[in-house]
PDB file of N, CA and C in Angstrom:
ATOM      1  N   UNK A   1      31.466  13.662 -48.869  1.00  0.00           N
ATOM      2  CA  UNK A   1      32.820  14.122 -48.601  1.00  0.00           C
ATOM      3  C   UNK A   1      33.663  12.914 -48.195  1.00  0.00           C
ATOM      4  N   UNK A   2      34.601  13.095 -48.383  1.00  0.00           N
ATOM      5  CA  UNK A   2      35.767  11.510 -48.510  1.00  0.00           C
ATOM      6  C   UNK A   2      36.745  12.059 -47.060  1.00  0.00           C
ATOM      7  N   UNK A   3      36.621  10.603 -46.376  1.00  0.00           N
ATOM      8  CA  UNK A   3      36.862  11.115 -45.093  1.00  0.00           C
ATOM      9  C   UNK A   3      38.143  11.027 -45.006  1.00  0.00           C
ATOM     10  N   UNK A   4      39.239  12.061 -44.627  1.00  0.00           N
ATOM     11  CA  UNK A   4      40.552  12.024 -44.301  1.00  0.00           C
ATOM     12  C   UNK A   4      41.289  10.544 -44.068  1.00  0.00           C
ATOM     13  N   UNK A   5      40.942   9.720 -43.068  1.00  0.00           N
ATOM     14  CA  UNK A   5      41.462   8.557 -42.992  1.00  0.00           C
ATOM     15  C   UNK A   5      41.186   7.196 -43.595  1.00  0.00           C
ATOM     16  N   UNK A   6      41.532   6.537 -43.651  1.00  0.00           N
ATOM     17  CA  UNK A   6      41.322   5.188 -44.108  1.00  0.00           C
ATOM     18  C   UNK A   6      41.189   4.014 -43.045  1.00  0.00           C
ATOM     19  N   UNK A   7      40.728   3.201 -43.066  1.00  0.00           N
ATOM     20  CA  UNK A   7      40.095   2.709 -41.910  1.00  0.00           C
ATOM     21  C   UNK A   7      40.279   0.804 -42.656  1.00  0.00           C
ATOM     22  N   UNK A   8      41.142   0.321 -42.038  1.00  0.00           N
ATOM     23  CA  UNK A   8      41.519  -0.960 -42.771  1.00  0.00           C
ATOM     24  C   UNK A   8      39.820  -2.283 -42.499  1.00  0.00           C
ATOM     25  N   UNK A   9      39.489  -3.180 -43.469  1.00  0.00           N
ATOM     26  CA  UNK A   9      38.592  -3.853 -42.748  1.00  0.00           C
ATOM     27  C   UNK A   9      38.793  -4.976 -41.256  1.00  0.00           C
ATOM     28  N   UNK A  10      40.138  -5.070 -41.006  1.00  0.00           N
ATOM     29  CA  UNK A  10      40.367  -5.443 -39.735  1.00  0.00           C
ATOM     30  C   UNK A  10      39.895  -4.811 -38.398  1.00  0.00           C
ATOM     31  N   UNK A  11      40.257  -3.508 -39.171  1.00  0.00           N
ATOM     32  CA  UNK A  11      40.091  -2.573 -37.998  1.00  0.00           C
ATOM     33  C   UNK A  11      38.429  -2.326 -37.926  1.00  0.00           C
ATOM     34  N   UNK A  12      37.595  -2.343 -39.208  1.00  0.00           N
ATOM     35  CA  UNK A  12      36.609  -1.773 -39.254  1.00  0.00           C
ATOM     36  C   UNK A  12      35.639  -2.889 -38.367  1.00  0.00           C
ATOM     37  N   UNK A  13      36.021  -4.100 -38.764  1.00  0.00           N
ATOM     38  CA  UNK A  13      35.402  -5.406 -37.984  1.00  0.00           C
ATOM     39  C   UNK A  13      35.193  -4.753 -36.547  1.00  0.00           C
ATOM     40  N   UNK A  14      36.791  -4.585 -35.885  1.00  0.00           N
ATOM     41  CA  UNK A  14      36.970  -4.520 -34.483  1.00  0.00           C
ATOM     42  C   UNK A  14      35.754  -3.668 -34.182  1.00  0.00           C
ATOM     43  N   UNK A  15      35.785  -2.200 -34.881  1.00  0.00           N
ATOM     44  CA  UNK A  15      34.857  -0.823 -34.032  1.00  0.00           C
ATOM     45  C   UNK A  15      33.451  -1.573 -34.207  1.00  0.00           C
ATOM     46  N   UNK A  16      32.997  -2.163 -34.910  1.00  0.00           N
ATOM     47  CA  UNK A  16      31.484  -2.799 -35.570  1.00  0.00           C
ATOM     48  C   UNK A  16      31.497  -3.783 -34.090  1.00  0.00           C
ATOM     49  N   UNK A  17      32.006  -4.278 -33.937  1.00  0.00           N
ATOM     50  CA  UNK A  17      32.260  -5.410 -32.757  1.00  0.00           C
ATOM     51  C   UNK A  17      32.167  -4.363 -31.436  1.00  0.00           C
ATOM     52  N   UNK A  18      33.266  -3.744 -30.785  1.00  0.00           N
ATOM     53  CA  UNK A  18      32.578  -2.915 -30.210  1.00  0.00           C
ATOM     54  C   UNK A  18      31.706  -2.106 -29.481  1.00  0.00           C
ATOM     55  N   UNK A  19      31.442  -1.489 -31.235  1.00  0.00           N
ATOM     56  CA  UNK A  19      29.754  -0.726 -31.040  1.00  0.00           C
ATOM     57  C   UNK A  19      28.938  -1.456 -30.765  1.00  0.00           C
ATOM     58  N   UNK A  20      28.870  -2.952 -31.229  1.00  0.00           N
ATOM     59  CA  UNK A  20      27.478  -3.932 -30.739  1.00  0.00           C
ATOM     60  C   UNK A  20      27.353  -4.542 -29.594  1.00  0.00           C
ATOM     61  N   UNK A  21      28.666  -4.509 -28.642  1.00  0.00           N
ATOM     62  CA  UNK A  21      29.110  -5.423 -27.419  1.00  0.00           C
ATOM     63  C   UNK A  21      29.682  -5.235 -26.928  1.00  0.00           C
ATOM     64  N   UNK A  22      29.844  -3.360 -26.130  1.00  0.00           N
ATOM     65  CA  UNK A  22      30.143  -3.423 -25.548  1.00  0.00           C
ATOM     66  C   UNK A  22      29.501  -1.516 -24.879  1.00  0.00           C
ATOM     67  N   UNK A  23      28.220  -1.878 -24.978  1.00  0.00           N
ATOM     68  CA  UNK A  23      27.588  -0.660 -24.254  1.00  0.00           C
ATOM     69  C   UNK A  23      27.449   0.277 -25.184  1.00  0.00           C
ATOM     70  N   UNK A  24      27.974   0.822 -25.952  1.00  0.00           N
ATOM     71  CA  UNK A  24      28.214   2.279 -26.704  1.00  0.00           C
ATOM     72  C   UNK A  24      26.746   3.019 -26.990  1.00  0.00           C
ATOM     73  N   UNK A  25      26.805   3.737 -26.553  1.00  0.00           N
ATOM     74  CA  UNK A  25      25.310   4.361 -27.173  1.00  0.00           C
ATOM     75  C   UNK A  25      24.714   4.241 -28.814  1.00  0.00           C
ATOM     76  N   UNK A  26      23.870   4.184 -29.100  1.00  0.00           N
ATOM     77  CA  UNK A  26      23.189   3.831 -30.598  1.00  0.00           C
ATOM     78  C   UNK A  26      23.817   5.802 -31.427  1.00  0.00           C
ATOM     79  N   UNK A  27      23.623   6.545 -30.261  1.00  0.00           N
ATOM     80  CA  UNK A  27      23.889   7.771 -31.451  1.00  0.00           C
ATOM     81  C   UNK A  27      25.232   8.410 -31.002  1.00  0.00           C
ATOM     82  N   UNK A  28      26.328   7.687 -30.558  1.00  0.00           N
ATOM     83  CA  UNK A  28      28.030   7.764 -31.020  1.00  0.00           C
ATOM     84  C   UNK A  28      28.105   7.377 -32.348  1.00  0.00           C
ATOM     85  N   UNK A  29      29.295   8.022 -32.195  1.00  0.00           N
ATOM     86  CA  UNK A  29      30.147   7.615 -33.559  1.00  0.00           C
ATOM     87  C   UNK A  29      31.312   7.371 -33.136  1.00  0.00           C
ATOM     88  N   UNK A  30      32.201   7.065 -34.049  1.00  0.00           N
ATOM     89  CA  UNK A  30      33.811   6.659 -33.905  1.00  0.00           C
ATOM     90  C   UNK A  30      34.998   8.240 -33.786  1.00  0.00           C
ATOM     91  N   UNK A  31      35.216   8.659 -32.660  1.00  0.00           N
ATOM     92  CA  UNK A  31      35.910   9.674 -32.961  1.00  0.00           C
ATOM     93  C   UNK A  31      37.353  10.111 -33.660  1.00  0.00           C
ATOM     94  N   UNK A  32      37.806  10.398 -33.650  1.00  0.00           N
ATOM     95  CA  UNK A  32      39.232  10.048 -34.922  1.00  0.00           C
ATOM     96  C   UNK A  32      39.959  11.661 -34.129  1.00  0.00           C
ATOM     97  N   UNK A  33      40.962  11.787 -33.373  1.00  0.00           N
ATOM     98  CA  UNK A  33      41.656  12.707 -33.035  1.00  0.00           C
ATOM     99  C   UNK A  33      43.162  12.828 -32.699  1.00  0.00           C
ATOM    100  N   UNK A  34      43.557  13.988 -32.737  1.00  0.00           N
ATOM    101  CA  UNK A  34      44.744  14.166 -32.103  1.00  0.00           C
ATOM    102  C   UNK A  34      45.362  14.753 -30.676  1.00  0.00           C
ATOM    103  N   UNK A  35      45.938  14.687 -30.359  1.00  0.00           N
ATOM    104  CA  UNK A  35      46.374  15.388 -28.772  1.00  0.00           C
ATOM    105  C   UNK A  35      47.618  15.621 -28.548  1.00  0.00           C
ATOM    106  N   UNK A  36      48.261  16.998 -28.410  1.00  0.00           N
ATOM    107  CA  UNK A  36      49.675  17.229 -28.385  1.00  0.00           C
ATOM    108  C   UNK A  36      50.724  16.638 -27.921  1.00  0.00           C
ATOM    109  N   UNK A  37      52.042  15.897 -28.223  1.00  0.00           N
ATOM    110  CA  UNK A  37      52.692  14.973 -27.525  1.00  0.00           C
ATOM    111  C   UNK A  37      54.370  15.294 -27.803  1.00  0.00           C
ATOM    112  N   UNK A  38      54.791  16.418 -26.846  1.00  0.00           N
ATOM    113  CA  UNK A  38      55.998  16.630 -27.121  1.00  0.00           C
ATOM    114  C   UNK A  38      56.482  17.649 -28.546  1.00  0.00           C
ATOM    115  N   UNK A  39      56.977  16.879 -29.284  1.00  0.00           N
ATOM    116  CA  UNK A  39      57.143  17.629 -30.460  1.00  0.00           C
ATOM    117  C   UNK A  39      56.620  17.352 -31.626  1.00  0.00           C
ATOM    118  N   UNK A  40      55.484  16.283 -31.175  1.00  0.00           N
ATOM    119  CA  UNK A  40      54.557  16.657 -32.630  1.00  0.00           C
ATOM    120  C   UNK A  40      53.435  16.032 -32.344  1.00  0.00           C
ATOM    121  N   UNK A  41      52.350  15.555 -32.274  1.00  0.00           N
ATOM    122  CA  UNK A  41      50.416  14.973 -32.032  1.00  0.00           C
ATOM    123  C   UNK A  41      50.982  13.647 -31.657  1.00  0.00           C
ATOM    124  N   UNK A  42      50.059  13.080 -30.678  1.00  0.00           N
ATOM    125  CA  UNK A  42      49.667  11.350 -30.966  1.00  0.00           C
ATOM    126  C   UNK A  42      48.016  11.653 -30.912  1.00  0.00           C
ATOM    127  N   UNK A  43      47.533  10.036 -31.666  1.00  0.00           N
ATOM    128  CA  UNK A  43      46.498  10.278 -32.326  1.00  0.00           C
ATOM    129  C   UNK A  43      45.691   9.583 -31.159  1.00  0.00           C
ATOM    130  N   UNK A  44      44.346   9.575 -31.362  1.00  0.00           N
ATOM    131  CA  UNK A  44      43.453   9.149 -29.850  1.00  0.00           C
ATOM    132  C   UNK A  44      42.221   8.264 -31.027  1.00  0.00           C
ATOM    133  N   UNK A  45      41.842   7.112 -30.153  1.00  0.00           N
ATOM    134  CA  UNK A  45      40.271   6.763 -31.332  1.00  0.00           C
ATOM    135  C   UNK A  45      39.503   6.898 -29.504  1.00  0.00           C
ATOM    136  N   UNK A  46      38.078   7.348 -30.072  1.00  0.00           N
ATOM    137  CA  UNK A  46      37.137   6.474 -28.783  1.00  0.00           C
ATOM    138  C   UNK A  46      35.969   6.684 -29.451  1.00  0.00           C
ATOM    139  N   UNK A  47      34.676   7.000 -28.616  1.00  0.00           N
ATOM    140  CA  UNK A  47      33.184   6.893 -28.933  1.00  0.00           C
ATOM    141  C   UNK A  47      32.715   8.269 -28.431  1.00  0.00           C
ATOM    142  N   UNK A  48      32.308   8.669 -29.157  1.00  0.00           N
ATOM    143  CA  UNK A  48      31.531  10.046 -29.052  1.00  0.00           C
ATOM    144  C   UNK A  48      30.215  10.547 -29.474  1.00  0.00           C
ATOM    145  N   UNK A  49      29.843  11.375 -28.429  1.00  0.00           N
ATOM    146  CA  UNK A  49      28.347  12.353 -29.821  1.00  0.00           C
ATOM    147  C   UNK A  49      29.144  13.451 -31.321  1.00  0.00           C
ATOM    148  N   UNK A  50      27.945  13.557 -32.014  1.00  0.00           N
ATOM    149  CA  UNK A  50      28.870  14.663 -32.746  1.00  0.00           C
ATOM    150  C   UNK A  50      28.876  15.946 -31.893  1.00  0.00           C
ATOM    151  N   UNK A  51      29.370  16.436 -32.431  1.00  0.00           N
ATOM    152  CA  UNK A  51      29.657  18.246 -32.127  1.00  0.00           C
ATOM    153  C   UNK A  51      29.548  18.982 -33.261  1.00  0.00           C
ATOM    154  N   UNK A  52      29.252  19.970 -32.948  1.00  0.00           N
ATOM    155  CA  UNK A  52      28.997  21.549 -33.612  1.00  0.00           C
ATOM    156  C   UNK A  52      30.394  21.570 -34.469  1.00  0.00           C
ATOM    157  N   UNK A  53      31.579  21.138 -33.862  1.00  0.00           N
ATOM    158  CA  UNK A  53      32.953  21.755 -34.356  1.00  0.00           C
ATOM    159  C   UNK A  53      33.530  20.251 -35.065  1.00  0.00           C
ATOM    160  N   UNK A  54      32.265  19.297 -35.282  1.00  0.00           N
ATOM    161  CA  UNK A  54      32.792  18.322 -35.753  1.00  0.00           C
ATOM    162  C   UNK A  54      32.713  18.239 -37.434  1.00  0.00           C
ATOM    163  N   UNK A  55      33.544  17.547 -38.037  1.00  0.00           N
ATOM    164  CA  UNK A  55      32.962  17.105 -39.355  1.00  0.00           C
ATOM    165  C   UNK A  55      32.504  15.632 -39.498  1.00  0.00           C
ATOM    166  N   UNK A  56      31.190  15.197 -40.302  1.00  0.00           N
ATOM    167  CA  UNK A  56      31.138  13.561 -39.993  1.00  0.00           C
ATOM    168  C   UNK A  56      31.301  12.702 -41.846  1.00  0.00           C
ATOM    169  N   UNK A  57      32.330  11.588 -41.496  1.00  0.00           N
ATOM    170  CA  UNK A  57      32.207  10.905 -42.181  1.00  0.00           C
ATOM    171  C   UNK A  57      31.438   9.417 -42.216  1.00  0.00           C
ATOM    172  N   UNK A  58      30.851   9.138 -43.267  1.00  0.00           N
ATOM    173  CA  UNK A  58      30.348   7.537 -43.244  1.00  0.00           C
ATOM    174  C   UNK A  58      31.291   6.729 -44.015  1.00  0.00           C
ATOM    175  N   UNK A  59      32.017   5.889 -43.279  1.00  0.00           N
ATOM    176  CA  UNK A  59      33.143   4.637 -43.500  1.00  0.00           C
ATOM    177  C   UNK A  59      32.091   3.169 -43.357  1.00  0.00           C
ATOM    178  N   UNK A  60      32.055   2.494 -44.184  1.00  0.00           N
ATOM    179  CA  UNK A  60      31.071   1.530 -44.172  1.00  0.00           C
ATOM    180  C   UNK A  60      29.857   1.502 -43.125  1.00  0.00           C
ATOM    181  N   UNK A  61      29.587   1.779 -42.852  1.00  0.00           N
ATOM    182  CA  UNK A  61      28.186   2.365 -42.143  1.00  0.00           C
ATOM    183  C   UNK A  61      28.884   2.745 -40.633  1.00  0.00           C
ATOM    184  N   UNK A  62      29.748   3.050 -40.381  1.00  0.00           N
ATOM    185  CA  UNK A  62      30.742   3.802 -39.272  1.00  0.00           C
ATOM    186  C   UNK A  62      30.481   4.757 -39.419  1.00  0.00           C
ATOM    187  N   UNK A  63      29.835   5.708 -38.766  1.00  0.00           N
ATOM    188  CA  UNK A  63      30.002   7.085 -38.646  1.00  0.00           C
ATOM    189  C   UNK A  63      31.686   7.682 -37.538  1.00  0.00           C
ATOM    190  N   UNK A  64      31.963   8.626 -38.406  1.00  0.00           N
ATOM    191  CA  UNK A  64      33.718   8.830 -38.436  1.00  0.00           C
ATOM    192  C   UNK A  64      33.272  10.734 -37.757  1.00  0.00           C
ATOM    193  N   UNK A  65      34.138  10.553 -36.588  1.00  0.00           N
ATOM    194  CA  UNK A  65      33.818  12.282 -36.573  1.00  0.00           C
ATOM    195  C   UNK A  65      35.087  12.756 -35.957  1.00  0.00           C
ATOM    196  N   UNK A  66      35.810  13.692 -36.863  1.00  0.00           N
ATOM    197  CA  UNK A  66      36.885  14.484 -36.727  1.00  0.00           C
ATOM    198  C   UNK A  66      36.519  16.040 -36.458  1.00  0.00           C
ATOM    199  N   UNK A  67      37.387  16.159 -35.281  1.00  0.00           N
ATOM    200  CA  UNK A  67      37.205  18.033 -35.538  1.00  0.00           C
ATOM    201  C   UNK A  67      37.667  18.225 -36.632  1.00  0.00           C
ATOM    202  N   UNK A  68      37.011  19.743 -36.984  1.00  0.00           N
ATOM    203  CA  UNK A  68      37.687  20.051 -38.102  1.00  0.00           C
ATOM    204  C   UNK A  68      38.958  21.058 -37.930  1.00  0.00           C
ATOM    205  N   UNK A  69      39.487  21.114 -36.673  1.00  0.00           N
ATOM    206  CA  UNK A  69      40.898  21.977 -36.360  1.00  0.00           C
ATOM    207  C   UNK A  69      41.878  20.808 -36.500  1.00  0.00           C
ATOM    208  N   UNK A  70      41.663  19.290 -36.435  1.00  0.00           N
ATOM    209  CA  UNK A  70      43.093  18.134 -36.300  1.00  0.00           C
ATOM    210  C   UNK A  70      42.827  17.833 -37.935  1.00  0.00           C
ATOM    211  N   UNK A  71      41.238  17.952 -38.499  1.00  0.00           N
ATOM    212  CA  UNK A  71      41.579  17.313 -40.195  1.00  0.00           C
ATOM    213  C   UNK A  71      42.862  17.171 -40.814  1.00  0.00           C
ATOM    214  N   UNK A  72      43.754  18.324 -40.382  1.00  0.00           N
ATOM    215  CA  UNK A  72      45.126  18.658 -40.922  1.00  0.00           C
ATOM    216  C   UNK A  72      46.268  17.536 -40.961  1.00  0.00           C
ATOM    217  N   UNK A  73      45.713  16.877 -39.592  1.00  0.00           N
ATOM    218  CA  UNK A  73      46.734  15.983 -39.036  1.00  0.00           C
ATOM    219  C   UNK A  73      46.453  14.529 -39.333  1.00  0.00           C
ATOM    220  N   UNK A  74      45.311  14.620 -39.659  1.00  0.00           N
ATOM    221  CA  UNK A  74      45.044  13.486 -39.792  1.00  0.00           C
ATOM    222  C   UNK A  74      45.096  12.801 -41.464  1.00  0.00           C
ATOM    223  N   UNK A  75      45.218  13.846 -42.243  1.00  0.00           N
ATOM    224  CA  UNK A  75      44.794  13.397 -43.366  1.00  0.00           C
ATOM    225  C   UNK A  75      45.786  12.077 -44.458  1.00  0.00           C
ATOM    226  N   UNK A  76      45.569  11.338 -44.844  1.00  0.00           N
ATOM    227  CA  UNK A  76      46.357  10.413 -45.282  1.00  0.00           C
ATOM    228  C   UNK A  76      47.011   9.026 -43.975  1.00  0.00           C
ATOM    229  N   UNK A  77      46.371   8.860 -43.323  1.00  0.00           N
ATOM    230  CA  UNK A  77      46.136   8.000 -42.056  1.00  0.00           C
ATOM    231  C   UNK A  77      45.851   6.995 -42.455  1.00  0.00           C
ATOM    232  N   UNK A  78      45.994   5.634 -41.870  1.00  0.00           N
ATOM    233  CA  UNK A  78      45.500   4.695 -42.078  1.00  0.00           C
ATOM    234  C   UNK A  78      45.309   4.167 -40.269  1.00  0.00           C
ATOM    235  N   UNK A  79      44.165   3.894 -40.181  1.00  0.00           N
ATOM    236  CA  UNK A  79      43.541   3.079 -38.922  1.00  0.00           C
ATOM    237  C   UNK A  79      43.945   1.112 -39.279  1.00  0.00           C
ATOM    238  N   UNK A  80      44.360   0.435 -38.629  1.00  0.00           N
ATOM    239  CA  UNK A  80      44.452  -0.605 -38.863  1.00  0.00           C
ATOM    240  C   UNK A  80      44.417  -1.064 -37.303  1.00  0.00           C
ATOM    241  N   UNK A  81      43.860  -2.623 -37.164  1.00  0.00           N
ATOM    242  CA  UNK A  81      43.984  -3.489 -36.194  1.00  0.00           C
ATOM    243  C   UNK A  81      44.775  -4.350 -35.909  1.00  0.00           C
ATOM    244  N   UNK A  82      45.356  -4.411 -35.329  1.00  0.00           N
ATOM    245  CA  UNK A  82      46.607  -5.130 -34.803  1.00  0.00           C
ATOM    246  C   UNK A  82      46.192  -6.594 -33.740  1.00  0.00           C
ATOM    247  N   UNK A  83      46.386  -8.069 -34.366  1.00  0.00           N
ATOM    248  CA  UNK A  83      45.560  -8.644 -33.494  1.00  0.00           C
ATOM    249  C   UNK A  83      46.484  -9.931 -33.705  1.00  0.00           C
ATOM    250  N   UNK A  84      47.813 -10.280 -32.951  1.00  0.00           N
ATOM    251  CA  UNK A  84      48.471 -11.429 -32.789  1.00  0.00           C
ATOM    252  C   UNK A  84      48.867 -11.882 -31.631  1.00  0.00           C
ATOM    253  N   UNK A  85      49.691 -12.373 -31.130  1.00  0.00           N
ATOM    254  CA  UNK A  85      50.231 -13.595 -29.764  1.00  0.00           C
ATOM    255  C   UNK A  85      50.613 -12.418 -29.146  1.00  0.00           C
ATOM    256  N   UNK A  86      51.288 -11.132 -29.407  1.00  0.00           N
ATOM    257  CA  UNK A  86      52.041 -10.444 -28.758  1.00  0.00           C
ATOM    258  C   UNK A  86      51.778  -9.314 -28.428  1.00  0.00           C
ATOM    259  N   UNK A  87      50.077  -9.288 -28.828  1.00  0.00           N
ATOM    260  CA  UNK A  87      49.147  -8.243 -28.348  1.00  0.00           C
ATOM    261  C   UNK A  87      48.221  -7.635 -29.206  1.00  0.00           C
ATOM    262  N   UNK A  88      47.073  -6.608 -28.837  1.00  0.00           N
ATOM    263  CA  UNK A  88      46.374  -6.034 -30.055  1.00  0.00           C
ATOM    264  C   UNK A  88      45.516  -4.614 -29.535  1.00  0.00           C
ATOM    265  N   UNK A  89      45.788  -4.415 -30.950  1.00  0.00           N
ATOM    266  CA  UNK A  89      45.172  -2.815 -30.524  1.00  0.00           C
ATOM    267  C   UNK A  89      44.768  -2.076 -31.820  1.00  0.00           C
ATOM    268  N   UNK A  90      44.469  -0.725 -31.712  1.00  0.00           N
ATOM    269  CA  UNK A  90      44.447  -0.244 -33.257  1.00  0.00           C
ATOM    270  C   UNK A  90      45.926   0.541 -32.896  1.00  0.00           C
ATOM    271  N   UNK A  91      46.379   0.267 -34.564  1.00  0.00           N
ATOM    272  CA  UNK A  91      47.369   1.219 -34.644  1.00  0.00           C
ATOM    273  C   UNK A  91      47.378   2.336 -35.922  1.00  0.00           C
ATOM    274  N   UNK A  92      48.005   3.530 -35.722  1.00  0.00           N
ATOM    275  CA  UNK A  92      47.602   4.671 -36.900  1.00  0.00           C
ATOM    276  C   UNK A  92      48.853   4.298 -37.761  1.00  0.00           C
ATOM    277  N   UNK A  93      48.857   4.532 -39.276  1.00  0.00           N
ATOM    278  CA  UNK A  93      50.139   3.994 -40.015  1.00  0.00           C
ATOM    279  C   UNK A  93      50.068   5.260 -41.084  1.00  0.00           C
TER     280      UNK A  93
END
């Protein structure tokens, strides 16, 4: 199954980096969500187990896990890393 978002290799570096260095448990995955914000979602990344109510994607050996109630919101996303003089982070595009 082709996972809703797209996940830039900048960004994919960063979560791989991360997952190897900086504690994360071996059986998380990358969570991919939304959370209500006024008058319309902001989006959330962190580290999670799966869930029952999850769906899982494999993004270069990233395991990707979206509920399947935000799939909606998420779909056509792009994850990218943001990494210059004036700060860095992931940003959703």
């Amino acid at each position: 199954m082709k996972s809703p978002v797209e996940i830039t290799e900048a960004a994919l570096r960063e979560i791989k980096n991360i997952l190897k260095n900086k504690g994360i448990p071996k059986d998380y995955g990358l969570r991919v969500g939304v959370k209500g914000a006024g008058c319309g979602v902001a989006f959330k990344l962190g580290f999670d187990k799966k869930k029952e109510s999850d769906d899982e994607y494999m993004i270069d050996d990233v395991q990707v896990l979206i509920q399947k109630k935000e799939t909606m919101f998420l779909v056509g996303k792009k994850i990218e890393f943001y990494d210059e003089v004036d700060g860095r982070g992931f940003l959703f595009v």
